[in-house]
C-alpha atoms as a PDB file:
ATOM      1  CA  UNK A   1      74.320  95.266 104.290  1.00  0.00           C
ATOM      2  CA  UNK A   2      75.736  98.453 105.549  1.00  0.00           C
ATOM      3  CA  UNK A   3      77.889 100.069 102.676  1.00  0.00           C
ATOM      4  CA  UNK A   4      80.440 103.196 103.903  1.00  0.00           C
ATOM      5  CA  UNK A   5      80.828 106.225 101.661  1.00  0.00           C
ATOM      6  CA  UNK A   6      84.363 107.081 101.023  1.00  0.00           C
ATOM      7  CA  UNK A   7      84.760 111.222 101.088  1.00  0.00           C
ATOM      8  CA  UNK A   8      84.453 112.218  97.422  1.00  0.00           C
ATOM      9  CA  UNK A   9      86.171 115.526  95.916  1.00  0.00           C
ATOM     10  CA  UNK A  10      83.760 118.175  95.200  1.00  0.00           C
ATOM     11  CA  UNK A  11      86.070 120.827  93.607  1.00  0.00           C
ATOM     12  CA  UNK A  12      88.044 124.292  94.893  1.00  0.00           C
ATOM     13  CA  UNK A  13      89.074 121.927  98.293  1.00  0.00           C
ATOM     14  CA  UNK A  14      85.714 120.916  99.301  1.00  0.00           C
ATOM     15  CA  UNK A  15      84.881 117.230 100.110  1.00  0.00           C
ATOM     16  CA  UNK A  16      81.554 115.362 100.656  1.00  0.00           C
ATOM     17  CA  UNK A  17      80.747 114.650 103.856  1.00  0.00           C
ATOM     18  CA  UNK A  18      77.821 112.331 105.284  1.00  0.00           C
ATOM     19  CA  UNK A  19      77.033 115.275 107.937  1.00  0.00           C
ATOM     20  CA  UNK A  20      77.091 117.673 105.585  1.00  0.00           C
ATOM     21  CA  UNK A  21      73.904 119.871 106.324  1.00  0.00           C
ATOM     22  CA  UNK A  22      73.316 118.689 109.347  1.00  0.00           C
ATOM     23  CA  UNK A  23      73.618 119.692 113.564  1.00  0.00           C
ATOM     24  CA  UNK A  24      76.553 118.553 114.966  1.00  0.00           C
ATOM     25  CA  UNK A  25      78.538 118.947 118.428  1.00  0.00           C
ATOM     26  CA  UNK A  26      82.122 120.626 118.501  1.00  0.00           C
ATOM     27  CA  UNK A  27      82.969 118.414 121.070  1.00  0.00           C
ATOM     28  CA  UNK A  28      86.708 120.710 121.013  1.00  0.00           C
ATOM     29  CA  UNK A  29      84.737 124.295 121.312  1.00  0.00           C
ATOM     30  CA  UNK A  30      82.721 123.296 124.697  1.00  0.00           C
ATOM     31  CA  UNK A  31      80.271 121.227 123.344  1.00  0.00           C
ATOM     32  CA  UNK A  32      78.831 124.206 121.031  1.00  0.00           C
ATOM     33  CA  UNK A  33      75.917 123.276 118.146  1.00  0.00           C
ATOM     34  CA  UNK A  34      76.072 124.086 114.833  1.00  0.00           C
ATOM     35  CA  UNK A  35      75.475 123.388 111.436  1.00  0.00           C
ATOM     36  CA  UNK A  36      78.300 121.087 108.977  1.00  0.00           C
ATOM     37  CA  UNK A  37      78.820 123.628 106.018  1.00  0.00           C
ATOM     38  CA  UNK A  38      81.821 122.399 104.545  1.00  0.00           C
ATOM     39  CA  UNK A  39      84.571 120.252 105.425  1.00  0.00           C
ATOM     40  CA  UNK A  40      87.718 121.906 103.181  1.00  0.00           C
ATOM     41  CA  UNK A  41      90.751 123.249 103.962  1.00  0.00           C
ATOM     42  CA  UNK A  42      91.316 126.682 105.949  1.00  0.00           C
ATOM     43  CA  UNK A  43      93.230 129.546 104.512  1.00  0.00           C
ATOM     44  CA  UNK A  44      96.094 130.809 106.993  1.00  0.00           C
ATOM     45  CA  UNK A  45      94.939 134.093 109.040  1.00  0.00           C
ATOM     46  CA  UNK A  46      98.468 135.099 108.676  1.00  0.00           C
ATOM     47  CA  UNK A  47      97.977 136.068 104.788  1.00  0.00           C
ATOM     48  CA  UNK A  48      95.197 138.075 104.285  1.00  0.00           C
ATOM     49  CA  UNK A  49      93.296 138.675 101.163  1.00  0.00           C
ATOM     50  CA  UNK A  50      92.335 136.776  98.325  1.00  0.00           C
ATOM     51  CA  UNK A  51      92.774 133.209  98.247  1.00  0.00           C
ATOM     52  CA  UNK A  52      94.213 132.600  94.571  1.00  0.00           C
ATOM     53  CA  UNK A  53      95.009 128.568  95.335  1.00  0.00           C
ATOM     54  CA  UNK A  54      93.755 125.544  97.458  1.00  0.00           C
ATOM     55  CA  UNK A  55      95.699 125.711 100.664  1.00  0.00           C
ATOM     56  CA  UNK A  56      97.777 122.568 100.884  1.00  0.00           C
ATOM     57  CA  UNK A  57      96.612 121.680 104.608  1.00  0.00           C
ATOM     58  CA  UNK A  58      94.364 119.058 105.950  1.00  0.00           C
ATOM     59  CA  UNK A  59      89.936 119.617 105.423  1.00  0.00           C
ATOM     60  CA  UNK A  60      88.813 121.087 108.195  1.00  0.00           C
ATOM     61  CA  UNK A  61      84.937 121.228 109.592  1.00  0.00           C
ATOM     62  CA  UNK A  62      83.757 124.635 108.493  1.00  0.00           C
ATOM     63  CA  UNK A  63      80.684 125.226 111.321  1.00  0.00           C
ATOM     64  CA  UNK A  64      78.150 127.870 111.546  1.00  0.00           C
ATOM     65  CA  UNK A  65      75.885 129.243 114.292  1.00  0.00           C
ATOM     66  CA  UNK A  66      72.449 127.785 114.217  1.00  0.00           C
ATOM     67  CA  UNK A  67      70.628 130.719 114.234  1.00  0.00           C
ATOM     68  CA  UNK A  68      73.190 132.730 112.211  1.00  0.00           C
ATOM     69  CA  UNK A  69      76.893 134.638 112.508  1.00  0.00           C
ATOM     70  CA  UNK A  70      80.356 134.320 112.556  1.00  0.00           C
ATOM     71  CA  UNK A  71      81.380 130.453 111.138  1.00  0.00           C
ATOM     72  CA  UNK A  72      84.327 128.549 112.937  1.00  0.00           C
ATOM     73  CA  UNK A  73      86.419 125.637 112.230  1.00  0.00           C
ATOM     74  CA  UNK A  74      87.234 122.937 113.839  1.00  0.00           C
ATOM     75  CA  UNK A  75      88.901 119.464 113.734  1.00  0.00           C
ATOM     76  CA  UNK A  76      86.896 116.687 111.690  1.00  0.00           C
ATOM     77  CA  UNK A  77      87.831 114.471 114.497  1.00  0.00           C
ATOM     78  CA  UNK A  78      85.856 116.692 117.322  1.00  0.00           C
ATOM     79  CA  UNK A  79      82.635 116.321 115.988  1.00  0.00           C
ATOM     80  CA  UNK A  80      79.068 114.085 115.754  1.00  0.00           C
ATOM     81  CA  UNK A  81      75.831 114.067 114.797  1.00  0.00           C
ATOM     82  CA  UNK A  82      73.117 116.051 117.235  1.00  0.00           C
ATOM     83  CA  UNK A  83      70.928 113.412 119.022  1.00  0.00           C
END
């Protein structure tokens, strides 16, 4: 019996995700790799500093370079599991 995991709170805007950890494709960004490191909201660029709240927008999925640098985000939607 195959059971599906419902996305559970994990606190300050994060949310559990099955891929979580893993290698995925950003089908959106050309295809790139990299590794699920959160899925949570982003902050708007257009206010910089600190952020003192959870911005009230959609979870995003916060990516990273496999082999290190700059993280991106993309749509939760864009991405799948590395085969």
């Amino acid at each position: 019996m195959k059971t599906t995991r419902q996305p559970q709170a994990l606190g300050l805007g994060h949310w559990s995700h099955p891929l979580l950890g893993e290698r995925v494709v950003d089908h959106a960004h050309g295809d790139r790799v990299g590794v699920f490191r959160a899925l949570a909201p982003d902050a708007e660029a257009t206010h910089p500093g600190p952020v003192l709240k959870v911005p009230d927008t959609p979870p995003v999925a916060w990516l990273s370079p496999e082999g290190g640098g700059v993280e991106w985000t993309t749509g939760l939607d864009t991405i799948e599991a590395v085969r």
